[in-house]
Each structure stands twice: as C-alpha cells, then as structure tokens.
C-alpha atoms as a PDB file:
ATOM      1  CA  UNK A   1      37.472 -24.704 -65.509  1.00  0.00           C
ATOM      2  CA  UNK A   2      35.490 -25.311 -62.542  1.00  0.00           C
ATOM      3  CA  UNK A   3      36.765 -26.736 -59.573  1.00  0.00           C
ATOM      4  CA  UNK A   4      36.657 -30.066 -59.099  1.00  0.00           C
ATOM      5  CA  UNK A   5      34.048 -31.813 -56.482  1.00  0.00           C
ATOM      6  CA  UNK A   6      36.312 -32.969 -53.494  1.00  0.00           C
ATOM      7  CA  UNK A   7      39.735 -32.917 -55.267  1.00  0.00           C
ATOM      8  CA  UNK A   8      38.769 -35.542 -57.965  1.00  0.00           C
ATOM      9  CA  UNK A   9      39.422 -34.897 -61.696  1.00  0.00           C
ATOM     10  CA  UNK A  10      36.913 -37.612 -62.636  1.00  0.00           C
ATOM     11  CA  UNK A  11      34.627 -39.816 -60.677  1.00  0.00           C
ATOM     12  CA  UNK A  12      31.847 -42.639 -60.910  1.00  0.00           C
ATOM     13  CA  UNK A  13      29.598 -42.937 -57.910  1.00  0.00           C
ATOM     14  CA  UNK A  14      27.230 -45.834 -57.596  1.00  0.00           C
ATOM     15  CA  UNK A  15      28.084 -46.254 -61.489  1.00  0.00           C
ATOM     16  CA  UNK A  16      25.908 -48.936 -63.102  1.00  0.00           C
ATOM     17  CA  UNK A  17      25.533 -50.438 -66.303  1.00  0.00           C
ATOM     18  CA  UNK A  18      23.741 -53.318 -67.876  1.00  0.00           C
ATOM     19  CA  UNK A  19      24.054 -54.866 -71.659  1.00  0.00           C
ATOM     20  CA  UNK A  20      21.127 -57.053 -71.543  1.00  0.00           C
ATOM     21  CA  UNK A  21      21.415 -59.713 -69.239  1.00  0.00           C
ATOM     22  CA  UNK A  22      24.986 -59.047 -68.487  1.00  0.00           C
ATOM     23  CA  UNK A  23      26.009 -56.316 -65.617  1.00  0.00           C
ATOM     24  CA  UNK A  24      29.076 -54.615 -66.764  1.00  0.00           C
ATOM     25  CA  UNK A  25      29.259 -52.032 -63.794  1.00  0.00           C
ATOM     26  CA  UNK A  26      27.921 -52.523 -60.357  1.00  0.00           C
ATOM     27  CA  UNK A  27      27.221 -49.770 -58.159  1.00  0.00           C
ATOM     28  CA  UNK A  28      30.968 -48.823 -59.118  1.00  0.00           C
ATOM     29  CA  UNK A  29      32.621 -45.917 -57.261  1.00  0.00           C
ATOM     30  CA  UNK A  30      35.989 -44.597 -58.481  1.00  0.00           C
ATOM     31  CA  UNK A  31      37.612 -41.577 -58.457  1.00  0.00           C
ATOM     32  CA  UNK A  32      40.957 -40.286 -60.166  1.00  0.00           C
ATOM     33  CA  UNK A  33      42.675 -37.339 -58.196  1.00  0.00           C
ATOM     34  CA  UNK A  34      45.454 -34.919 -59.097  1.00  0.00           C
ATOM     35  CA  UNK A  35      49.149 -35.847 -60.022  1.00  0.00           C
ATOM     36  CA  UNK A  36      48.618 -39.676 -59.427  1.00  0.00           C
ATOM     37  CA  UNK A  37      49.136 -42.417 -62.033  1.00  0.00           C
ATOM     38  CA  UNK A  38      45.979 -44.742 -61.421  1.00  0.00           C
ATOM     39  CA  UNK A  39      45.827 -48.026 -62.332  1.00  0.00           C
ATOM     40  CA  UNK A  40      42.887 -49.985 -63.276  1.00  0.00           C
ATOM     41  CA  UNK A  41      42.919 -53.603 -63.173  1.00  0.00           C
ATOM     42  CA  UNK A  42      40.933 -56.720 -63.525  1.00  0.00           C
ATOM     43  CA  UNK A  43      40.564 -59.489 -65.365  1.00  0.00           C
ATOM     44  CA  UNK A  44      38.407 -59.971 -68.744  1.00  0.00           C
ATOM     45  CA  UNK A  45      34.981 -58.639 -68.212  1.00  0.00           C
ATOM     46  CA  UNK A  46      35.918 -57.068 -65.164  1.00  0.00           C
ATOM     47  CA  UNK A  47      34.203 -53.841 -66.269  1.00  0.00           C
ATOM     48  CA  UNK A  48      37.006 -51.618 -66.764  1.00  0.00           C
ATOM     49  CA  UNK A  49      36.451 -50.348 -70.606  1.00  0.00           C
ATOM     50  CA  UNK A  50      32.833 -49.536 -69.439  1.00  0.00           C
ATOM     51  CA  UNK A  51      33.945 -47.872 -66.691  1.00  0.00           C
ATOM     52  CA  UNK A  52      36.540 -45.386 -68.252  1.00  0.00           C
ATOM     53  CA  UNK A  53      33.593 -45.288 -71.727  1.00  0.00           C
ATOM     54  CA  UNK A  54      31.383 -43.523 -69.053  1.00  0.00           C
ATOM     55  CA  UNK A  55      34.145 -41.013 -67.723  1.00  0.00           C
ATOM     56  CA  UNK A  56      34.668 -39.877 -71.500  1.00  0.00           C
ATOM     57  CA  UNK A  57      30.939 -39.847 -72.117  1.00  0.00           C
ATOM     58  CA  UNK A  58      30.869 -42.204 -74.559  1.00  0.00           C
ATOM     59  CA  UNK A  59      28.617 -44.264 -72.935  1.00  0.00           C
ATOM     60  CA  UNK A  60      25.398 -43.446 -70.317  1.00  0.00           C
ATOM     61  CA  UNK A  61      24.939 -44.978 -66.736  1.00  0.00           C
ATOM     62  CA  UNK A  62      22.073 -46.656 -66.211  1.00  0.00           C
ATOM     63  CA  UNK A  63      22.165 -45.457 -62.872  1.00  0.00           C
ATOM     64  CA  UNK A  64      25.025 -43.515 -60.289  1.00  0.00           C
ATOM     65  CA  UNK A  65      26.594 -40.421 -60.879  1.00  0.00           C
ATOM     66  CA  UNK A  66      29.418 -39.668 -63.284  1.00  0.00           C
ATOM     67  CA  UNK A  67      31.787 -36.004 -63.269  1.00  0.00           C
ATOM     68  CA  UNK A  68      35.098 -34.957 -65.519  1.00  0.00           C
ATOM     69  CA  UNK A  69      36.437 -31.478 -63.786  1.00  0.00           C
ATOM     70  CA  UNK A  70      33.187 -31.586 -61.520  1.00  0.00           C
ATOM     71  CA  UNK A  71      30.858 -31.205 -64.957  1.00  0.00           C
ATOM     72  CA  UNK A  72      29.066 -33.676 -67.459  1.00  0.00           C
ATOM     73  CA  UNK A  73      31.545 -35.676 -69.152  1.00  0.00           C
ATOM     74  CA  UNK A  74      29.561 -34.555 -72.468  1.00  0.00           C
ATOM     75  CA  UNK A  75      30.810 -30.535 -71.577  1.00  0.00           C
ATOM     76  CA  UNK A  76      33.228 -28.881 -74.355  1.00  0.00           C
ATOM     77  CA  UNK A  77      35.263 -27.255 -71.898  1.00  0.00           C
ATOM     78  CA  UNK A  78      35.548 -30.827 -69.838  1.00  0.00           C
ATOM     79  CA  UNK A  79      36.338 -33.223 -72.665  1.00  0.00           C
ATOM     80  CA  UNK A  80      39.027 -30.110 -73.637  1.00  0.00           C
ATOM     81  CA  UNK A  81      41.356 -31.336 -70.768  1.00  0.00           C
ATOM     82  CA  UNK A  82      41.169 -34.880 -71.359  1.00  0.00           C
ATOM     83  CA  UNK A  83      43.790 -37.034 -74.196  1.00  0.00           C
ATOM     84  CA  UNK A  84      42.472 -40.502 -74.485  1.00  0.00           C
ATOM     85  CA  UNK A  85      43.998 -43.643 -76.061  1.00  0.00           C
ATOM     86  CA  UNK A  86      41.777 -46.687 -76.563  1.00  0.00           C
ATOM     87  CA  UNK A  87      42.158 -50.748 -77.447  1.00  0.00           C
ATOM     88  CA  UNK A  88      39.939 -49.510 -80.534  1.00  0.00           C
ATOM     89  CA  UNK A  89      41.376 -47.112 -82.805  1.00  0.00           C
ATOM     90  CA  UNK A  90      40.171 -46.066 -86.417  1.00  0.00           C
ATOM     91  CA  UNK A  91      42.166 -43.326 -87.822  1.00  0.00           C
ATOM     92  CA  UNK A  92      42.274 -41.690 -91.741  1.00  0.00           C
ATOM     93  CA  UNK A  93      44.958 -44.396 -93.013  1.00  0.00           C
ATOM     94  CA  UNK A  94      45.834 -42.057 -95.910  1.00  0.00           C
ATOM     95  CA  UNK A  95      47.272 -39.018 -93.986  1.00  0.00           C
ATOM     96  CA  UNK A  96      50.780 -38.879 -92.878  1.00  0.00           C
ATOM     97  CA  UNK A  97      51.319 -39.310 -88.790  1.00  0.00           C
ATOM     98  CA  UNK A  98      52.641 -35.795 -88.575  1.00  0.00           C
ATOM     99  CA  UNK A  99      49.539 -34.246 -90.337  1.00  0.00           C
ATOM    100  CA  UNK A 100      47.828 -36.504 -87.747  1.00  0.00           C
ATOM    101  CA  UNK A 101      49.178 -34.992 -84.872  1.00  0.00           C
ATOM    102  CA  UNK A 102      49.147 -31.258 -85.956  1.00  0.00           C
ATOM    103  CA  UNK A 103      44.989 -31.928 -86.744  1.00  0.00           C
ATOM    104  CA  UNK A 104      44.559 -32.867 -83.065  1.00  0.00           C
ATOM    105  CA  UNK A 105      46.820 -30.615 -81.457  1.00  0.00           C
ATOM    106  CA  UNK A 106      44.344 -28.166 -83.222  1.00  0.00           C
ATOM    107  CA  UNK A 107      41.933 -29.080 -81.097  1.00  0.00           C
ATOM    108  CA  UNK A 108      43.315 -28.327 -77.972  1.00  0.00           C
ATOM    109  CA  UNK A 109      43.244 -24.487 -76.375  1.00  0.00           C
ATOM    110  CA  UNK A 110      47.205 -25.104 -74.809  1.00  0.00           C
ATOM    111  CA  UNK A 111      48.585 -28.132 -76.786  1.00  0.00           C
ATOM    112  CA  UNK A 112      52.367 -29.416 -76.800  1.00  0.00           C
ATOM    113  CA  UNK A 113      54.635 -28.067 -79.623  1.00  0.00           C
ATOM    114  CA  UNK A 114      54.436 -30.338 -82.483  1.00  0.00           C
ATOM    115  CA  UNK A 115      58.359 -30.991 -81.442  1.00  0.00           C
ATOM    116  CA  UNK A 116      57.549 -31.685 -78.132  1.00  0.00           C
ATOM    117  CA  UNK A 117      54.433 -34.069 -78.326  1.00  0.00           C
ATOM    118  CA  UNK A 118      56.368 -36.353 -81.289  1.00  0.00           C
ATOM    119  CA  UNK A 119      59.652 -36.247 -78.841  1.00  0.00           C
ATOM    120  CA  UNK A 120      57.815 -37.953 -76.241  1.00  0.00           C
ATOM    121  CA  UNK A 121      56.003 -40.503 -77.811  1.00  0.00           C
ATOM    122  CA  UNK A 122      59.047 -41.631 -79.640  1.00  0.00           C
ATOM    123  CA  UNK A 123      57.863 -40.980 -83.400  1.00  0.00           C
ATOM    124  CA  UNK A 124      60.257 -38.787 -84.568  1.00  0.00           C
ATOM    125  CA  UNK A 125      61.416 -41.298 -87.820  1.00  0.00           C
ATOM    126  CA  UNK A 126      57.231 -41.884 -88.198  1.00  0.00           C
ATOM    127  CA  UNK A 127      56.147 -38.026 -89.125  1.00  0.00           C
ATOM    128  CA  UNK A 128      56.468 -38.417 -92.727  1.00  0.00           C
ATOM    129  CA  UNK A 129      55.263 -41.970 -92.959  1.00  0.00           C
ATOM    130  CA  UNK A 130      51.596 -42.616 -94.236  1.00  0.00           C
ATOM    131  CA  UNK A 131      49.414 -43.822 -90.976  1.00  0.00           C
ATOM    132  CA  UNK A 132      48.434 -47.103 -93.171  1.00  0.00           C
ATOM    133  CA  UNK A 133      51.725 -48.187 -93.954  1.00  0.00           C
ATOM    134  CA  UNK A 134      52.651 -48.517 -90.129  1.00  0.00           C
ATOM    135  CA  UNK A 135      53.245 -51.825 -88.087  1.00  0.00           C
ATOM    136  CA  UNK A 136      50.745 -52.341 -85.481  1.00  0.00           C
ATOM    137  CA  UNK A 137      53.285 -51.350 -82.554  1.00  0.00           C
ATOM    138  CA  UNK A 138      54.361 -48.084 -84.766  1.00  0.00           C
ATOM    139  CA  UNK A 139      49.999 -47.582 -85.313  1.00  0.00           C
ATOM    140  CA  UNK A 140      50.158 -47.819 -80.909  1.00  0.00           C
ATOM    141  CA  UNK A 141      53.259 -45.595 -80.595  1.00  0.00           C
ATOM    142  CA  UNK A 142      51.183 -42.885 -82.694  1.00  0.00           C
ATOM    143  CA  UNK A 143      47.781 -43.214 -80.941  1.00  0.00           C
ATOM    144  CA  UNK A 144      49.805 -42.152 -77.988  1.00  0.00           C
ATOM    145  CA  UNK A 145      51.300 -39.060 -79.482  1.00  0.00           C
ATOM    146  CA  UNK A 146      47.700 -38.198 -80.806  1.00  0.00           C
ATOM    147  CA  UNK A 147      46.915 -38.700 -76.854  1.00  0.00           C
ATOM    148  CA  UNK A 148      49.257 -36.833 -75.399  1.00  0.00           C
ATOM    149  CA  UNK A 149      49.897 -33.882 -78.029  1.00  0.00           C
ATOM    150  CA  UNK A 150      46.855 -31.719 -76.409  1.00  0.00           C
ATOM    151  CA  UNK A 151      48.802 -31.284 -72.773  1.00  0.00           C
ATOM    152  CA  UNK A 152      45.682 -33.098 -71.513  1.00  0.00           C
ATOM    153  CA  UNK A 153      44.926 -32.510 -67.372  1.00  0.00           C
ATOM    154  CA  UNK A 154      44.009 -36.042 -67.352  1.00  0.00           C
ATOM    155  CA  UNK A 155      45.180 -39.647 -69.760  1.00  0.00           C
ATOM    156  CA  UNK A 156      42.831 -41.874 -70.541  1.00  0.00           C
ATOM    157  CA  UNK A 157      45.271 -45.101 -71.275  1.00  0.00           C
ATOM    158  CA  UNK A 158      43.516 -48.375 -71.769  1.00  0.00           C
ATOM    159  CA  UNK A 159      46.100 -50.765 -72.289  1.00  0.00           C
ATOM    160  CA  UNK A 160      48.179 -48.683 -74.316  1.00  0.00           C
ATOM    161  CA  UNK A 161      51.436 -50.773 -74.588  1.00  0.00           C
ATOM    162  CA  UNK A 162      49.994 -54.067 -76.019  1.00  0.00           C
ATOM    163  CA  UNK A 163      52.565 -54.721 -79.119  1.00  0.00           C
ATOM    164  CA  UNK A 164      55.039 -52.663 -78.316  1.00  0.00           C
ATOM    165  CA  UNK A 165      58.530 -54.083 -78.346  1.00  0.00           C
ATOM    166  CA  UNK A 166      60.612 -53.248 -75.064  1.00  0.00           C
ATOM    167  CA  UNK A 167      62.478 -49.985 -76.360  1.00  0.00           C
ATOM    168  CA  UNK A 168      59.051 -48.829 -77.416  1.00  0.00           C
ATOM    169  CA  UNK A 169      57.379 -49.756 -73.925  1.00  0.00           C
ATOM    170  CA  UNK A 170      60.192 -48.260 -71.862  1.00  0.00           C
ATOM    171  CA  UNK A 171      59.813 -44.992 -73.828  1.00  0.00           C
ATOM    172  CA  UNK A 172      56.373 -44.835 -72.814  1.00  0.00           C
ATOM    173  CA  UNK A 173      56.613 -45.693 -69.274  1.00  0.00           C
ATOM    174  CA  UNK A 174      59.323 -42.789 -69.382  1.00  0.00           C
ATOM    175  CA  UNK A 175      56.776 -40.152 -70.534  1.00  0.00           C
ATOM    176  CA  UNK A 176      54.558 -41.406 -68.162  1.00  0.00           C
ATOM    177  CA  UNK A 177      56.538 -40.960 -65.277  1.00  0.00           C
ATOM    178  CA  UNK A 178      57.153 -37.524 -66.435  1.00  0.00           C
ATOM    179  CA  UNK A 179      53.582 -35.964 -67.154  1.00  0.00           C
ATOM    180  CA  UNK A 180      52.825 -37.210 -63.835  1.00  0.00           C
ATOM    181  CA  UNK A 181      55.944 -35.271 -62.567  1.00  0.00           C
ATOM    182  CA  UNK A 182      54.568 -31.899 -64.905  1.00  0.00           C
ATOM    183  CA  UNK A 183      51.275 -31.963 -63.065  1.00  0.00           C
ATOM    184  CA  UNK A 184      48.815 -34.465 -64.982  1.00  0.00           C
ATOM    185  CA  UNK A 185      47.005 -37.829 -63.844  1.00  0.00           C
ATOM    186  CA  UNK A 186      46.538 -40.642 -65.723  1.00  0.00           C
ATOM    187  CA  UNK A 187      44.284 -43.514 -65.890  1.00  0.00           C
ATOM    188  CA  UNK A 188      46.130 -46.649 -66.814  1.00  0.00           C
ATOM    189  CA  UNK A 189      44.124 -49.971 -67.606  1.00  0.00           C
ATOM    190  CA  UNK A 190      46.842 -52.734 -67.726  1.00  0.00           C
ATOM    191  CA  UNK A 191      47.112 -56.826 -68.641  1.00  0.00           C
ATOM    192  CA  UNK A 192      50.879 -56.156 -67.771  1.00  0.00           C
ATOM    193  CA  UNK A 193      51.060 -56.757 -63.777  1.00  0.00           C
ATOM    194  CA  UNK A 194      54.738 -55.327 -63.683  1.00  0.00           C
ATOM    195  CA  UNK A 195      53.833 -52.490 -65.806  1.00  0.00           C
ATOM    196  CA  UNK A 196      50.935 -50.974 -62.488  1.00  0.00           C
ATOM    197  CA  UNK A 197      53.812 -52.342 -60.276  1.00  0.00           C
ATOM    198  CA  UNK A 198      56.216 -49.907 -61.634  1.00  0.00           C
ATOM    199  CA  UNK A 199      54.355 -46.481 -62.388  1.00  0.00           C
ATOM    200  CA  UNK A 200      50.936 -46.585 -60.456  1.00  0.00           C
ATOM    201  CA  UNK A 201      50.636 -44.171 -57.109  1.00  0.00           C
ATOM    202  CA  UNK A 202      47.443 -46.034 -56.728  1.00  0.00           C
ATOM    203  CA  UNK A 203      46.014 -49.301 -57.791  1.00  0.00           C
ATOM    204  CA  UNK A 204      42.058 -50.496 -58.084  1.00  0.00           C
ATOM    205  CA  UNK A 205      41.566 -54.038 -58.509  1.00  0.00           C
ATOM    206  CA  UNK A 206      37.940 -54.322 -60.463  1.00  0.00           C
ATOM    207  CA  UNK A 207      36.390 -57.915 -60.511  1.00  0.00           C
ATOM    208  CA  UNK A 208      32.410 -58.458 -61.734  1.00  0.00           C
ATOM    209  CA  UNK A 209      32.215 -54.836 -62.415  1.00  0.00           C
ATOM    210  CA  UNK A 210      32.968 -54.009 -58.773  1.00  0.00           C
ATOM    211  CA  UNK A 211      35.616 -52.143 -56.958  1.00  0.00           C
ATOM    212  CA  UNK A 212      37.425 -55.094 -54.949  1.00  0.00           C
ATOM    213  CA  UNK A 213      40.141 -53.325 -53.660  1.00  0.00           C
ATOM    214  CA  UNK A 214      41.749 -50.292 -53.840  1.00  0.00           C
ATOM    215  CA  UNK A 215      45.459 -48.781 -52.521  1.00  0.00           C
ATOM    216  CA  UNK A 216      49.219 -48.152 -53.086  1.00  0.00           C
ATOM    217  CA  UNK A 217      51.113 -51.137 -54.548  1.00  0.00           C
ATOM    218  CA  UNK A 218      52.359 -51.921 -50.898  1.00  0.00           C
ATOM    219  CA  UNK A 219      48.873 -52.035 -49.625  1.00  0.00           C
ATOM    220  CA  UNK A 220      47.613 -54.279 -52.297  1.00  0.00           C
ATOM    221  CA  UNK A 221      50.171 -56.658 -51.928  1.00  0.00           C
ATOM    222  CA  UNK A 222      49.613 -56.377 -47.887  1.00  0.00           C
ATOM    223  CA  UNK A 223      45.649 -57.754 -48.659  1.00  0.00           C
ATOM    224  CA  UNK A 224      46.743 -60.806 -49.664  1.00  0.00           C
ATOM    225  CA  UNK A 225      48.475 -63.577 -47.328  1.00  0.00           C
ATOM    226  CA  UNK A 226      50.651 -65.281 -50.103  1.00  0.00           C
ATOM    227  CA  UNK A 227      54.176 -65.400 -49.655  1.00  0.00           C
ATOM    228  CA  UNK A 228      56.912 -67.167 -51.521  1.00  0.00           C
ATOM    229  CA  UNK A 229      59.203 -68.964 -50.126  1.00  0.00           C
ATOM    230  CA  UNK A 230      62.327 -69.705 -52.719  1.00  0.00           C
ATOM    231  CA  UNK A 231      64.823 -72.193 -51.457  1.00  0.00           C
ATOM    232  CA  UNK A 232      67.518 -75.544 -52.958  1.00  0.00           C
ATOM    233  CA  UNK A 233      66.400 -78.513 -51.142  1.00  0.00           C
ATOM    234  CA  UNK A 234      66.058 -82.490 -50.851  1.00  0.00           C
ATOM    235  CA  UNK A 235      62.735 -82.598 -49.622  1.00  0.00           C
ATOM    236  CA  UNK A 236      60.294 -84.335 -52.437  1.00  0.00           C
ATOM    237  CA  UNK A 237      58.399 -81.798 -54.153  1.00  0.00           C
ATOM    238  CA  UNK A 238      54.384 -84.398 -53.274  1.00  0.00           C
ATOM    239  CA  UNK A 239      55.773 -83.798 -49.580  1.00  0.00           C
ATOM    240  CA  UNK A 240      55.830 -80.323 -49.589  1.00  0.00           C
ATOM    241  CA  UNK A 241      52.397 -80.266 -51.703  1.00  0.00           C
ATOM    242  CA  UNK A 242      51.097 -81.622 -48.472  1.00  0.00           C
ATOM    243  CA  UNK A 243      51.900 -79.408 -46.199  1.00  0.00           C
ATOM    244  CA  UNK A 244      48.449 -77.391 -45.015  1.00  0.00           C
ATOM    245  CA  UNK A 245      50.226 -73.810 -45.039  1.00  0.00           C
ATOM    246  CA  UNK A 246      51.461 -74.566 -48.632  1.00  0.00           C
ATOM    247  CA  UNK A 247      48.873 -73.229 -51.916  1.00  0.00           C
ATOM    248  CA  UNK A 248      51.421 -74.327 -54.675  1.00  0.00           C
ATOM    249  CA  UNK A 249      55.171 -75.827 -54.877  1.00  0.00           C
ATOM    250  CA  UNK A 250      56.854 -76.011 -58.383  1.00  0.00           C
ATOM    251  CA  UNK A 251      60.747 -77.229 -59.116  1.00  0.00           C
ATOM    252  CA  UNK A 252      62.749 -75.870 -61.865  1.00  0.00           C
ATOM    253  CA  UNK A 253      66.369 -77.264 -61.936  1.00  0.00           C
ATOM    254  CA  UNK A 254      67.553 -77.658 -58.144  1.00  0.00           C
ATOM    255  CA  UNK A 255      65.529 -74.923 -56.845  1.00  0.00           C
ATOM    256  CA  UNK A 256      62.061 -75.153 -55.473  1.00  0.00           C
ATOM    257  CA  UNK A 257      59.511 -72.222 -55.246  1.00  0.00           C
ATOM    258  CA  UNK A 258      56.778 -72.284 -52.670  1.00  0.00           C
ATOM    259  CA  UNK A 259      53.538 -70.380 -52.639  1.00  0.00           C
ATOM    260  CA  UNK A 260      52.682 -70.669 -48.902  1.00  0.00           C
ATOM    261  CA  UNK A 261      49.798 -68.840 -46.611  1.00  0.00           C
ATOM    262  CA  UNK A 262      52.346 -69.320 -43.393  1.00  0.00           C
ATOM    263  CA  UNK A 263      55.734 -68.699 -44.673  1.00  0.00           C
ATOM    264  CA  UNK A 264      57.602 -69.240 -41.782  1.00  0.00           C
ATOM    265  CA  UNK A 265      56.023 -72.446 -40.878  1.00  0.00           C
ATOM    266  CA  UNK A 266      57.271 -73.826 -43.923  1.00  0.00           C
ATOM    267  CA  UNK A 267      60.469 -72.686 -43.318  1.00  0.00           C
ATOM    268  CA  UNK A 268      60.380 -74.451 -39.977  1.00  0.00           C
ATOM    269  CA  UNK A 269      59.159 -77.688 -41.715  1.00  0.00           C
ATOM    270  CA  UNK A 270      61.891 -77.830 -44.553  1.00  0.00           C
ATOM    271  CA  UNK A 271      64.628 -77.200 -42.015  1.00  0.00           C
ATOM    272  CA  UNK A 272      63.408 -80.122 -39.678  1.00  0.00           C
ATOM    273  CA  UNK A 273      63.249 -82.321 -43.055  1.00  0.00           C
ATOM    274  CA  UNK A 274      66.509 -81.471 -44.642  1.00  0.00           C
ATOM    275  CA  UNK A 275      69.258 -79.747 -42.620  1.00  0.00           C
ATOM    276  CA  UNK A 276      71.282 -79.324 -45.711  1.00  0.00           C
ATOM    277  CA  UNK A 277      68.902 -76.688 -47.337  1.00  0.00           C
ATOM    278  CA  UNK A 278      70.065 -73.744 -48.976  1.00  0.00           C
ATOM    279  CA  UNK A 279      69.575 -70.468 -50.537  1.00  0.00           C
ATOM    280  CA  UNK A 280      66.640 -69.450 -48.902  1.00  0.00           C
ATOM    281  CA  UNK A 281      64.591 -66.573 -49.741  1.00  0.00           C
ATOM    282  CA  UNK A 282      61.483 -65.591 -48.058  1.00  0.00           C
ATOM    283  CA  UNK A 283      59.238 -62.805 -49.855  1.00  0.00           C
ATOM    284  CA  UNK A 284      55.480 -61.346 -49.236  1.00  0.00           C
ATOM    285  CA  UNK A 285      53.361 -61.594 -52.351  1.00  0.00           C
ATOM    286  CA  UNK A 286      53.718 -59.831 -55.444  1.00  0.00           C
ATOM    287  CA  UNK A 287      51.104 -57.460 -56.903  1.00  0.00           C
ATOM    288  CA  UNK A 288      50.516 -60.148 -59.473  1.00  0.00           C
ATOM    289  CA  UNK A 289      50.334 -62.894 -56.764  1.00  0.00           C
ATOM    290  CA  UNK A 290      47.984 -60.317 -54.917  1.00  0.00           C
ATOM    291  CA  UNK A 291      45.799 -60.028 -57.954  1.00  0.00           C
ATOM    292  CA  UNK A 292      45.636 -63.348 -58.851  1.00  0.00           C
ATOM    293  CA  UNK A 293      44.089 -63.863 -55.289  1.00  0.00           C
ATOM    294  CA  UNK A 294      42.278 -60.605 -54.891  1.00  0.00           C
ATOM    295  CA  UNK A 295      40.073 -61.207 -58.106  1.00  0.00           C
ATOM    296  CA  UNK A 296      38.990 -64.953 -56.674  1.00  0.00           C
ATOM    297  CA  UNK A 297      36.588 -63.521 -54.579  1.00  0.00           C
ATOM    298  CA  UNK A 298      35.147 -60.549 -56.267  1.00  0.00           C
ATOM    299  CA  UNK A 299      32.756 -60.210 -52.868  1.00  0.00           C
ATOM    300  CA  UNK A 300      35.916 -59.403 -50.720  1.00  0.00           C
ATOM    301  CA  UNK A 301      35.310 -56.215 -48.486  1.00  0.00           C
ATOM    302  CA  UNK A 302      36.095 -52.566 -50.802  1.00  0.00           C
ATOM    303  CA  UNK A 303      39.406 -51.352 -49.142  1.00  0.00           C
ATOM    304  CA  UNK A 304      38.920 -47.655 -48.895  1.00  0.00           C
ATOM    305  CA  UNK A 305      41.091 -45.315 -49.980  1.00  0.00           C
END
C-alpha cells in the first residue's frame, strides 16, 4: 500500500458538504494518524457521520480534499484496510452470525482467524444463532465482530456501544485498547463523554460542521476555565448563585457542587461566610464539562494539533 501523505492514515482537508440549504461540513480538516484511538465528538448535527461517510467514500465533497492510505477513498486496495461499523446497519437476517463473519473475513487479504475475531467481540454463545433472532445489543455486539474480523489498519466506529449493557461495553472498550496496542487506529464517534475520556489518545470536538478544538484529553479539558468546586456547607445555595465567579451551584443532601470560572475565589468567599465548612474538593473541568462549554461557541479559535 502506498505510503501515507505526512503520516496520516486518512484525512479531510478543507472538507465541505452541503444538503440543500443545510452545511453539514465546513471547510473541515481532520486527520487520523497511526496507533492512536481518535475520538470524534459533537453534538447532533455537528457533522460527524458526514465527515467519517466521506473518509469511506460513501459520500462526495463538494469541495476540499479527502485521502484513505494517501489514495481515493473509492480505491480497492484502500477500502481493503479499513473495518467500519455504522449507527445504520442492514444485514441478511436469515444467516447465522458465524456464517456472517466467515463471508466478510472473506473479503479481507490478512483477516483474523474466525476464533480470534468472535473472541474479541464477545460472540462466542451468538455463532450459531440466526442474525434476526438477536436483541438489538447482541445485533451491535456482531456488527463489531463483522468490523473487526478483517484485521483492518484503520476502525471506523460511529457510536458503536449504544445498547450495550455494561459487560458488553467493557468488552469492547477492552478490544479497543488492544488493537490500538497491535498497531491499528481507530476512529471513535461517541454520545458517551466517559467512554473518549477513557480510550481516546486524541480528541476533536466538531460543532456546525467545524473543527472547534482538537488535543489529548488533558488539553481539552485545559481549554475550558470551568472548575468544580465540591464542598458541605451552611451558606444558602441563592447566595452562592450570586457570586460573579460562580456559572452553576446545585445541592444534593448536605453537599453542594459548584461550577465556578475562579475556583479559588469561591473558596475564599465560602470560608469568609461559613468557617465551619467541610469536605472540600477543588477539581479543573471534566472533558464533559469541557465539551459542554467548548461546543457553545462553535467560532472558538481551531486548537492545532
């Protein structure tokens, strides 16, 4: 295969795309480079289907550039090193899952063992079960193994634990972490904020079909001012809604957690109020907290990776 155009397995560059009146993509550049879990994120709309449709070729840019292995996304020998699982799935309902898996392994020039592939996504009691007669988390568990059964270079995963029950989930996360560890990259398009906080190398935050923000986990979080300050005090909860440095205050029980822009001069204010306080916890922003603020203003500067 031919090398790859400065170390990326797949990029977009100026990517755009329209549907009508609606811009999907705009002037989106993203790249996915070697041994790195990438994850995708944004909310609704954000363009991040689109975005991964054009890496696979399934869809055209209306303008930008778009490469898989440094090649069209539409070459054989391209779309040969790539294992994709989609929100959409339709698959023959009639066969059994493990004449489902050997049909796509055929596909593939260097494919797991049949053993292998249905070891890690979990399926083993599924193989002789007809695909129709599944549960919708069981249907997810075997779009994976159809994903992964190829020994792809490079996942497409767009938000591939949706249904999943938490044994399910924290199989997949484990096979994640391990084809990342064997040499392959993934692309990872999440709802599930803990789920990018816990396997991605690298995070993109999409909002209006733009790239918003881009880094490690540590340097998303560090974008954002937000911290929390956690804490058991006497101080009314309307007082410490006033406070300027304080975004939101909430109570549960005896113990009040504060969203604040200037953490420690909110710690300096409940200490002057109520010298009994206790229990006090000070932390910087969450990637979900970072998110949430991140995709408010879709215009923010692109942090370059």
């Amino acid at each position: 295969m031919d090398a790859e155009g400065d170390g990326a397995l797949a990029q977009l560059k100026g990517a755009k795309k329209r549907y009508g009146a609606t811009t999907a993509l705009d002037g989106l550049d993203l790249e996915v480079r070697p041994r790195e879990l990438l994850a995708v994120l944004g909310p609704n709309g954000a363009g991040k289907t689109t975005a991964i449709a054009l890496l696979l070729g399934l869809q055209q840019p209306d303008a930008g550039e778009v490469k898989l292995f440094g090649r069209s996304p539409h070459d054989l020998t391209a779309r040969r090193g790539v294992g994709v699982m989609m929100q959409e799935v339709m698959l023959p309902d009639a066969l059994r899952v493990g004449d489902l898996i050997s049909q796509v392994r055929a596909y593939y020039p260097d494919p797991l063992s049949f053993d292998e592939a249905v070891a890690l996504a979990g399926v083993e009691k599924l193989v002789k079960r007809p695909y129709i007669k599944l549960s919708g988390g069981q249907k997810r568990q075997v779009q994976f193994a159809l994903a992964i059964c190829g020994r792809p270079r490079l996942l497409f995963l767009d938000e591939p634990t949706t249904g999943l029950d938490v044994t399910a989930r924290e199989t997949m996360w484990a096979t994640l972490r391990r084809l990342v560890k064997d040499g392959a990259s993934i692309v990872l398009t999440t709802h599930y904020i803990e789920e990018a906080e816990a396997l991605a190398d690298r995070v993109v935050v999409m909002a209006k079909g733009r790239r918003i923000a881009g880094g490690t986990v540590s340097e998303i979080r560090s974008l954002v001012v937000r911290k929390r300050v956690d804490c058991v005090t006497a101080v009314a909860l309307p007082t410490i809604e006033a406070w300027s440095e304080v975004i939101a205050a909430v109570r549960e029980g005896d113990r009040t957690s504060i969203t604040a822009t200037e953490a420690e001069s909110v710690v300096r204010r409940l200490l002057a109020a109520d010298p009994k306080l206790s229990e006090l916890e000070v932390r910087r922003a969450g990637l979900a907290e970072a998110f949430a603020e991140l995709t408010q203003e879709p215009a923010a500067q692109e942090q370059r990776t």
